[in-house]
N, C-alpha and C. Protein backbone atom coordinates (compact mmCIF):
# COMPACT_ATOMS: atom_id res chain seq x y z
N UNK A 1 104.86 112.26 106.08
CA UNK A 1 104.93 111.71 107.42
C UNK A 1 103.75 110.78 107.73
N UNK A 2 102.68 111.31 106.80
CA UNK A 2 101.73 110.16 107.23
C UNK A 2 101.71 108.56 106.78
N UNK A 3 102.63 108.46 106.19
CA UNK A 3 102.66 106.93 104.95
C UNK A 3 103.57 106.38 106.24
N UNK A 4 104.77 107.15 107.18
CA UNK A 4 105.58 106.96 107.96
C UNK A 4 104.55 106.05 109.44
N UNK A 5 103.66 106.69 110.06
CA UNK A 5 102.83 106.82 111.00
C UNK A 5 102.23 105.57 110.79
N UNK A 6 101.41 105.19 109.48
CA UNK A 6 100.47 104.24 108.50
C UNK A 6 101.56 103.25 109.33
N UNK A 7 102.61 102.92 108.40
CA UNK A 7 103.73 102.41 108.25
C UNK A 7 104.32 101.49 109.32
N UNK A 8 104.38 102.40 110.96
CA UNK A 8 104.68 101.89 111.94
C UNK A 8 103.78 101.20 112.79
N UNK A 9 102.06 102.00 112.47
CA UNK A 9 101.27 101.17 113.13
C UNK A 9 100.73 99.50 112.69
N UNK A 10 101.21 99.39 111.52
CA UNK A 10 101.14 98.44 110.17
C UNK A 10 102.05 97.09 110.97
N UNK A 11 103.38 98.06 111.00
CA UNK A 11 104.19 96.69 111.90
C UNK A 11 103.89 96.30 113.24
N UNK A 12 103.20 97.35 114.05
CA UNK A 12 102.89 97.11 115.37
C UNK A 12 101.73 95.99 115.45
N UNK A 13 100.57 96.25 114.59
CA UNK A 13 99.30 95.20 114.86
C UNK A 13 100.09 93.77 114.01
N UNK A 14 100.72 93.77 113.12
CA UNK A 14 101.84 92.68 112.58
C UNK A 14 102.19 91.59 114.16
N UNK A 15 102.92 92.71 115.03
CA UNK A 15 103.79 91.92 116.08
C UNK A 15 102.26 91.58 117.40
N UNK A 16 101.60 92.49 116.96
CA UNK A 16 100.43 91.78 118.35
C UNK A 16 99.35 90.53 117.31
N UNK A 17 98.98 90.66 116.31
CA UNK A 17 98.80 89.74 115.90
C UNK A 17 99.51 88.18 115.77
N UNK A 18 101.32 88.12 115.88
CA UNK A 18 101.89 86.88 115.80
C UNK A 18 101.86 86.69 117.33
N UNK A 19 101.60 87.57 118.58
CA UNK A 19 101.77 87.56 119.51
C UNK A 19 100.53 87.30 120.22
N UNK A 20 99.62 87.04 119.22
CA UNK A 20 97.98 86.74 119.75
C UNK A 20 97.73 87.71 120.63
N UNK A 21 97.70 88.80 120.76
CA UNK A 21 97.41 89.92 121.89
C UNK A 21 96.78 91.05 121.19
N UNK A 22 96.17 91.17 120.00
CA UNK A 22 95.31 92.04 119.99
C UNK A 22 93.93 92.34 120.49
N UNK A 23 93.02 91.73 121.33
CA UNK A 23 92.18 91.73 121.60
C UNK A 23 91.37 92.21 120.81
N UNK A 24 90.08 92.43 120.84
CA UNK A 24 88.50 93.22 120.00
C UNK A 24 88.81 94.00 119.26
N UNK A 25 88.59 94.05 118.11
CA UNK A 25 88.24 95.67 117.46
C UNK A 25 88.39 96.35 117.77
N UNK A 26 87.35 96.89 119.00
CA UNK A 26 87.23 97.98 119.75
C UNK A 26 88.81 98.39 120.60
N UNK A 27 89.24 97.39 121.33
CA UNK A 27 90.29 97.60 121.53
C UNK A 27 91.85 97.69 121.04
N UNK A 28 92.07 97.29 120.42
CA UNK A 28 92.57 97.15 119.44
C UNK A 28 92.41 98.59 118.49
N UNK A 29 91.82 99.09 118.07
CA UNK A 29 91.77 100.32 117.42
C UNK A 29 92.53 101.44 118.59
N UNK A 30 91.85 101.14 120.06
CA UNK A 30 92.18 102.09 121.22
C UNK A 30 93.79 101.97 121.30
N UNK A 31 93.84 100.96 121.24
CA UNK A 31 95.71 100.65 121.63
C UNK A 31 96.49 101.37 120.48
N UNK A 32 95.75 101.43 119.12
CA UNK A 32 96.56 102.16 117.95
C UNK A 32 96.59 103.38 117.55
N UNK A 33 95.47 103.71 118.54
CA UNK A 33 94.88 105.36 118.31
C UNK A 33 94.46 105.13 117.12
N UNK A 34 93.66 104.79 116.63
CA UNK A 34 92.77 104.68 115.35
C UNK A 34 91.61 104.61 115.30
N UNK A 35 90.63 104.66 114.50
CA UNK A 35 89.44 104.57 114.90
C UNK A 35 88.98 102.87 113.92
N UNK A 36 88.27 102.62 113.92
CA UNK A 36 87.76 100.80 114.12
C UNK A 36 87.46 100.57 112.74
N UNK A 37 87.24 101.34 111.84
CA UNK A 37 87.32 101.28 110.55
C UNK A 37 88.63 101.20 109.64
N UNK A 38 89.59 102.06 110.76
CA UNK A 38 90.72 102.43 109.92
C UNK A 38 91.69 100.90 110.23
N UNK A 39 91.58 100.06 111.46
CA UNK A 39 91.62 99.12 112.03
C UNK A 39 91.23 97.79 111.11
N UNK A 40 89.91 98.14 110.21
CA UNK A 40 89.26 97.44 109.26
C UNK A 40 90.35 97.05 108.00
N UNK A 41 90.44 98.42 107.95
CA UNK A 41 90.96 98.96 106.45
C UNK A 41 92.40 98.29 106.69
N UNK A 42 92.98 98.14 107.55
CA UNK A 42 94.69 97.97 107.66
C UNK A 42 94.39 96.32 107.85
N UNK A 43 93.85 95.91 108.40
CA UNK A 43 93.96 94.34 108.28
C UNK A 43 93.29 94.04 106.79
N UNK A 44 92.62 94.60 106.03
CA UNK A 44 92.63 94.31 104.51
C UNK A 44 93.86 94.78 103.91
N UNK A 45 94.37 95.68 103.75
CA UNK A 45 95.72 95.73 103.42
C UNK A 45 96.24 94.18 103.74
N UNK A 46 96.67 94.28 104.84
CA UNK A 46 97.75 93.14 105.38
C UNK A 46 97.08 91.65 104.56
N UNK A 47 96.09 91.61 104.47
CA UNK A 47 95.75 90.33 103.48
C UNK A 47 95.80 89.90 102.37
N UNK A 48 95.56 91.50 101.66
CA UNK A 48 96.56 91.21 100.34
C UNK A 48 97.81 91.43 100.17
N UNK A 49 98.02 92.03 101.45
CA UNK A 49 99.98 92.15 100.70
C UNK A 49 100.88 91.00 101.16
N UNK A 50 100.25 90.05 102.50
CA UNK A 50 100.80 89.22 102.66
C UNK A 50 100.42 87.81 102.35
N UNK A 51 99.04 87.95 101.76
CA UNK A 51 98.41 86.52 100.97
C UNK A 51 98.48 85.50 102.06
N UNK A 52 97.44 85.82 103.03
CA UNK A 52 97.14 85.38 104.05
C UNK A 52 95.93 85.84 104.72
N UNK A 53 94.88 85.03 105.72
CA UNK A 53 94.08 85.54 105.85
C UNK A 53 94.23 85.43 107.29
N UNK A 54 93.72 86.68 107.72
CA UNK A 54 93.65 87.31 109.48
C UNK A 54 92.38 87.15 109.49
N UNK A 55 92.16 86.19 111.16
CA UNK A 55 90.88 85.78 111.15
C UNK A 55 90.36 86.70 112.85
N UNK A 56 89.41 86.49 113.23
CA UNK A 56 89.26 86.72 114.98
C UNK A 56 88.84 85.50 115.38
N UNK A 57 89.78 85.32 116.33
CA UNK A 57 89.63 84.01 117.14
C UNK A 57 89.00 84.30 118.51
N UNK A 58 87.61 84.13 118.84
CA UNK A 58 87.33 84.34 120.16
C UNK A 58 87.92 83.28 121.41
N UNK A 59 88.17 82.24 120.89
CA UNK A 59 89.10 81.47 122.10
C UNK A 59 90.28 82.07 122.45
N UNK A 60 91.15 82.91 121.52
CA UNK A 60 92.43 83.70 122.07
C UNK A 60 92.10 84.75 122.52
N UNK A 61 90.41 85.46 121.90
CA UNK A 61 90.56 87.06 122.32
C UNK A 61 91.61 87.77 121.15
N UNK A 62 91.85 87.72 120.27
CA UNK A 62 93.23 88.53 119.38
C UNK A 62 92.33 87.38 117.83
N UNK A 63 93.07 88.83 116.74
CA UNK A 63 93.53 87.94 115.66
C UNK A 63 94.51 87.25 115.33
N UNK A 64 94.14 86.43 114.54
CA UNK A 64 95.53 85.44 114.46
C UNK A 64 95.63 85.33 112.57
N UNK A 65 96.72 85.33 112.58
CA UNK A 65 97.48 84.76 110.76
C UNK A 65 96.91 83.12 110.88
N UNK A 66 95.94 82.68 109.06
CA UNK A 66 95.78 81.75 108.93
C UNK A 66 96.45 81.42 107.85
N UNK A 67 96.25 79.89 107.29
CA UNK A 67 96.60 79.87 106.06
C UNK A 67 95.58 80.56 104.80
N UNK A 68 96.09 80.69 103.89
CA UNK A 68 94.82 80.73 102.90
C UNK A 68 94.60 80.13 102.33
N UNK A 69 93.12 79.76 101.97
CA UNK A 69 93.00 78.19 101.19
C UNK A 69 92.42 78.86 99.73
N UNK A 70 93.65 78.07 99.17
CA UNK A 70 93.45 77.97 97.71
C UNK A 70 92.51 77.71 96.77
């Protein structure tokens, strides 16, 4: 059940990230019930599995999907 849990919060920061609405770290961990490391750890995942790099944009407030440069 826990790969399940992983799994769903994985797609959730996915849809607030294309949706520019994740705000801070800090928050952002709060909204996932996670703690700010584990927050760390899942946006490294998401960079290698989607070969793309998630940056923090302080003009949006949220991370955003970049390209990756080759």
């Amino acid at each position: 059940m826990a790969g399940l849990k992983y799994y769903e919060r994985t797609k959730l920061l996915i849809e607030l990230i294309e949706k520019k609405k994740t705000g801070g770290p800090k928050e952002l961990a709060k909204s996932l019930g996670l703690k700010e490391r584990m927050v760390y750890n899942i946006l490294d995942d998401l960079r290698l599995a989607m070969n793309c790099e998630i940056c923090y944009s302080k003009e949006k407030k949220s991370y955003v999907f970049t390209e990756k440069n080759e």
